[in-house]
N, C-alpha and C. Protein backbone atom coordinates (compact mmCIF):
# COMPACT_ATOMS: atom_id res chain seq x y z
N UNK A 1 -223.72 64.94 0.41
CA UNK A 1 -223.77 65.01 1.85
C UNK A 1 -222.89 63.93 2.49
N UNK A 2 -223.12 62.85 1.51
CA UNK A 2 -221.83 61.66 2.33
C UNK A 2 -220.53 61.98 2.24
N UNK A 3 -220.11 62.88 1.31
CA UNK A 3 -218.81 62.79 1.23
C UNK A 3 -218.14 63.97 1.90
N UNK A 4 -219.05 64.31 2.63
CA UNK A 4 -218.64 65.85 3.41
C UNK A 4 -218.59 65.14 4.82
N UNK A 5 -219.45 64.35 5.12
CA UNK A 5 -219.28 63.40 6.46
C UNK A 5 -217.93 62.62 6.18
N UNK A 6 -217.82 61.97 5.26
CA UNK A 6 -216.20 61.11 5.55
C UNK A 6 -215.49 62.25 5.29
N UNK A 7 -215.44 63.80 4.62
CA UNK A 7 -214.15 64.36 5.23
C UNK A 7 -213.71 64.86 6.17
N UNK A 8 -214.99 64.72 6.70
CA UNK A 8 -215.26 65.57 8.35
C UNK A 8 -214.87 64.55 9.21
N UNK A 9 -214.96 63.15 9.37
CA UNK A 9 -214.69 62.03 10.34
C UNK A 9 -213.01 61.88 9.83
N UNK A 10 -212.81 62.00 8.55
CA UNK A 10 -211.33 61.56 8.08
C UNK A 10 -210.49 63.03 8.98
N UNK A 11 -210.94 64.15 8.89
CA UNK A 11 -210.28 65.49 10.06
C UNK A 11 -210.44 65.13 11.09
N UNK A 12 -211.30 64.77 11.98
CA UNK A 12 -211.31 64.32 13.01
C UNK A 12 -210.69 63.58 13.18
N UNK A 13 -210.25 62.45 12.76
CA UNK A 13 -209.16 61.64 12.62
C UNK A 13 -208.00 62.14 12.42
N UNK A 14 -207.34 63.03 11.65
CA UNK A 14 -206.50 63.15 11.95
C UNK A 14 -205.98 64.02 12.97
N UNK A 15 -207.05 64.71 13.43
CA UNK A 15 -207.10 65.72 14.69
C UNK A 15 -206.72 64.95 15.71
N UNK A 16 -207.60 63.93 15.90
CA UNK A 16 -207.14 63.09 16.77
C UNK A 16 -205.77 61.71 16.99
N UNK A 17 -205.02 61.76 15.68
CA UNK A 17 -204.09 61.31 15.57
C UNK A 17 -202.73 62.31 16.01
N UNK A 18 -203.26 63.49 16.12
CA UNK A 18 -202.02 65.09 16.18
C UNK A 18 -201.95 64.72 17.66
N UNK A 19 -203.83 65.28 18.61
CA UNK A 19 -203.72 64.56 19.79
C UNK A 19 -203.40 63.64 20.59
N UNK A 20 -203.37 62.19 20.07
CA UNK A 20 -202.84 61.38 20.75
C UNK A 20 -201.40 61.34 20.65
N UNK A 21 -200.78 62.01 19.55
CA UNK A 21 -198.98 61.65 19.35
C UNK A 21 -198.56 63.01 19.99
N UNK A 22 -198.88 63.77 20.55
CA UNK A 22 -198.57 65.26 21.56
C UNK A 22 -198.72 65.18 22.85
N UNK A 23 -199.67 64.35 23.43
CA UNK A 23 -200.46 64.48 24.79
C UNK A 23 -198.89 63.83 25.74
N UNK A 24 -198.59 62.26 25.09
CA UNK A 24 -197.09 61.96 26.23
C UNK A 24 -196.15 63.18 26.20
N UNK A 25 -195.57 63.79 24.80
CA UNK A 25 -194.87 64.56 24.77
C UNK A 25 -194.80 66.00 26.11
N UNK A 26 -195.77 66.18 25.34
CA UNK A 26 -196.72 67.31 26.52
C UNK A 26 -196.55 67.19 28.01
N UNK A 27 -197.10 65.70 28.22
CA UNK A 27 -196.82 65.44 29.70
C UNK A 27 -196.05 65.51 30.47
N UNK A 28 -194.75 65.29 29.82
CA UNK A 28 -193.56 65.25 30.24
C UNK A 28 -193.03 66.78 30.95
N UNK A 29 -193.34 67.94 29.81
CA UNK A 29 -193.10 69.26 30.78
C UNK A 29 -193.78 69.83 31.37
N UNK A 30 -195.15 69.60 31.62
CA UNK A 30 -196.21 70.43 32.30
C UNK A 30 -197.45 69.34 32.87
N UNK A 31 -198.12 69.52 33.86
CA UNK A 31 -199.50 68.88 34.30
C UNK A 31 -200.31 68.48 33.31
N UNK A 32 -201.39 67.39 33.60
CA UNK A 32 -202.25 67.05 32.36
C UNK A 32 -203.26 68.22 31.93
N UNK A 33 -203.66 69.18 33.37
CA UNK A 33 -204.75 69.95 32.33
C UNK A 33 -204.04 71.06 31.68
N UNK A 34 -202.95 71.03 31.95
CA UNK A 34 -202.17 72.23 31.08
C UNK A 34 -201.68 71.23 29.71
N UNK A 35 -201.50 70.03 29.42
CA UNK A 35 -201.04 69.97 28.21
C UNK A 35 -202.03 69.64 27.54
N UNK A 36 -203.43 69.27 28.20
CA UNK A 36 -204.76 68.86 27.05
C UNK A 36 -204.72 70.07 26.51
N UNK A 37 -204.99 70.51 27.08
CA UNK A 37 -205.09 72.67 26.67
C UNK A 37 -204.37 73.03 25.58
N UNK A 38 -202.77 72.65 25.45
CA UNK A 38 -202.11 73.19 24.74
C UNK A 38 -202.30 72.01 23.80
N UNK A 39 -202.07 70.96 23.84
CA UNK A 39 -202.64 69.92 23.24
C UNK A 39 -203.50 70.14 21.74
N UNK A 40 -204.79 70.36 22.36
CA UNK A 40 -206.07 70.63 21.83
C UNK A 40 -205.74 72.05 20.67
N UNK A 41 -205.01 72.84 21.23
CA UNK A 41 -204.58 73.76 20.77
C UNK A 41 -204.07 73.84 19.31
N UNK A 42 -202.64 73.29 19.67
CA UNK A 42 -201.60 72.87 18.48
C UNK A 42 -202.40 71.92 17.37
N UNK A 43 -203.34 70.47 18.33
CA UNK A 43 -203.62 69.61 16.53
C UNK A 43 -205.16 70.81 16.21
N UNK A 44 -205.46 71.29 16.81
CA UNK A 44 -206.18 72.41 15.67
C UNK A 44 -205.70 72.91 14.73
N UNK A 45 -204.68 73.70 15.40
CA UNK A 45 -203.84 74.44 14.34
C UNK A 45 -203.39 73.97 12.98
N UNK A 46 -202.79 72.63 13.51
CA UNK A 46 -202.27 71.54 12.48
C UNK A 46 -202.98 71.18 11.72
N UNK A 47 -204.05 70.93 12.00
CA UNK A 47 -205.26 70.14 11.57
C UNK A 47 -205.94 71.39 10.29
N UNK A 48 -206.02 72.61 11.05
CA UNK A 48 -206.50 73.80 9.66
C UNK A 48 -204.98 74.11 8.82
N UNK A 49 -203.86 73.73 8.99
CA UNK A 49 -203.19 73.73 8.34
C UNK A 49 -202.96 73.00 6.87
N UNK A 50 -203.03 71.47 7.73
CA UNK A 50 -203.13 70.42 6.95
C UNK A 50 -204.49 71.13 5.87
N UNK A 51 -205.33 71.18 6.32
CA UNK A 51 -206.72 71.12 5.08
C UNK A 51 -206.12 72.50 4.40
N UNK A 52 -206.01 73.52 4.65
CA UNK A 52 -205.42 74.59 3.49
C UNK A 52 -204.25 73.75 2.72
N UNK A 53 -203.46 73.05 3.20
CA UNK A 53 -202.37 72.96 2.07
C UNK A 53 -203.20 71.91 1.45
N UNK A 54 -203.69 71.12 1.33
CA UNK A 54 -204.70 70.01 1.03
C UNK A 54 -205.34 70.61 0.00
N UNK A 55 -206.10 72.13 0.16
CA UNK A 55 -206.83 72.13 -0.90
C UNK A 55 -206.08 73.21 -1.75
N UNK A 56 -205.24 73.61 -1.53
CA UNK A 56 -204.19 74.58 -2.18
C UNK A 56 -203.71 73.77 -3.40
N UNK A 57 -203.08 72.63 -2.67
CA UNK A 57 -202.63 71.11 -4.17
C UNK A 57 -203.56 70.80 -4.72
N UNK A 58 -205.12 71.04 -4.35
CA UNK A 58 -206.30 70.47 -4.73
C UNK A 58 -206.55 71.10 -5.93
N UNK A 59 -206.36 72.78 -5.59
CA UNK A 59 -206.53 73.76 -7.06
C UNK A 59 -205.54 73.86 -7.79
N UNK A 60 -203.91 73.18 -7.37
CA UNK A 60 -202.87 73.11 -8.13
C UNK A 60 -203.12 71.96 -9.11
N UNK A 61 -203.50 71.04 -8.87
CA UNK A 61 -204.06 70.15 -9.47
C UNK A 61 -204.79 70.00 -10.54
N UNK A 62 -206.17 71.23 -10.56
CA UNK A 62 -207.10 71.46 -10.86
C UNK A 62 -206.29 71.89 -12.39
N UNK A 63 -205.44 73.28 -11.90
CA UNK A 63 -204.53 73.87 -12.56
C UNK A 63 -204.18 73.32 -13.78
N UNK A 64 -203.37 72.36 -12.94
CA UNK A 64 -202.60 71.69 -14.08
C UNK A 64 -203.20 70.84 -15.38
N UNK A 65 -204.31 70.31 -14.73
CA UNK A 65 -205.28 69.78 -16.08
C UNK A 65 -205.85 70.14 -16.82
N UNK A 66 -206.28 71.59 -16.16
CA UNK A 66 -206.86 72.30 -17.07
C UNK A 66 -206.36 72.81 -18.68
N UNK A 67 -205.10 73.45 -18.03
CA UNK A 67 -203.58 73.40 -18.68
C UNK A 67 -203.11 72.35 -19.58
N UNK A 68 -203.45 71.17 -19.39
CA UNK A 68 -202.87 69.74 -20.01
C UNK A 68 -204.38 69.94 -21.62
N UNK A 69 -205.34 69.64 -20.70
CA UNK A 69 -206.38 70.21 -22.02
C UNK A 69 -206.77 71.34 -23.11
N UNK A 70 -205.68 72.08 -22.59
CA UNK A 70 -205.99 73.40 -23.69
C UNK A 70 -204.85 73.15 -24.62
């Protein structure tokens, strides 16, 4: 159970690292409640991106050792 909480605060983190490095960007071409919006949007996206390729290397990984032991 603990280690499902630090991967869940470590996503959030980086969710919120996508958010804070987009929001000036953002600002610059459109109003603030239009770029939280799109904002919020994109480090989602990023954010379920990041964790599929994450666990994609996770089973490549897996892969490969398995492989190394036979």
């Amino acid at each position: 159970m603990a280690q499902k909480m630090i991967y869940f605060s470590f996503m959030f983190g980086v969710w919120l690292v996508y958010v804070g490095s987009m929001i000036p960007i953002f600002l610059l071409f459109m109003s603030l409640g239009q770029s939280l919006h799109l904002v919020m949007i994109v480090a989602s996206v990023l954010t379920l991106l990041f964790i599929i390729v994450q666990r994609t290397f996770r089973g490549l990984h897996l892969i490969n050792q398995i492989q190394k032991n036979i």
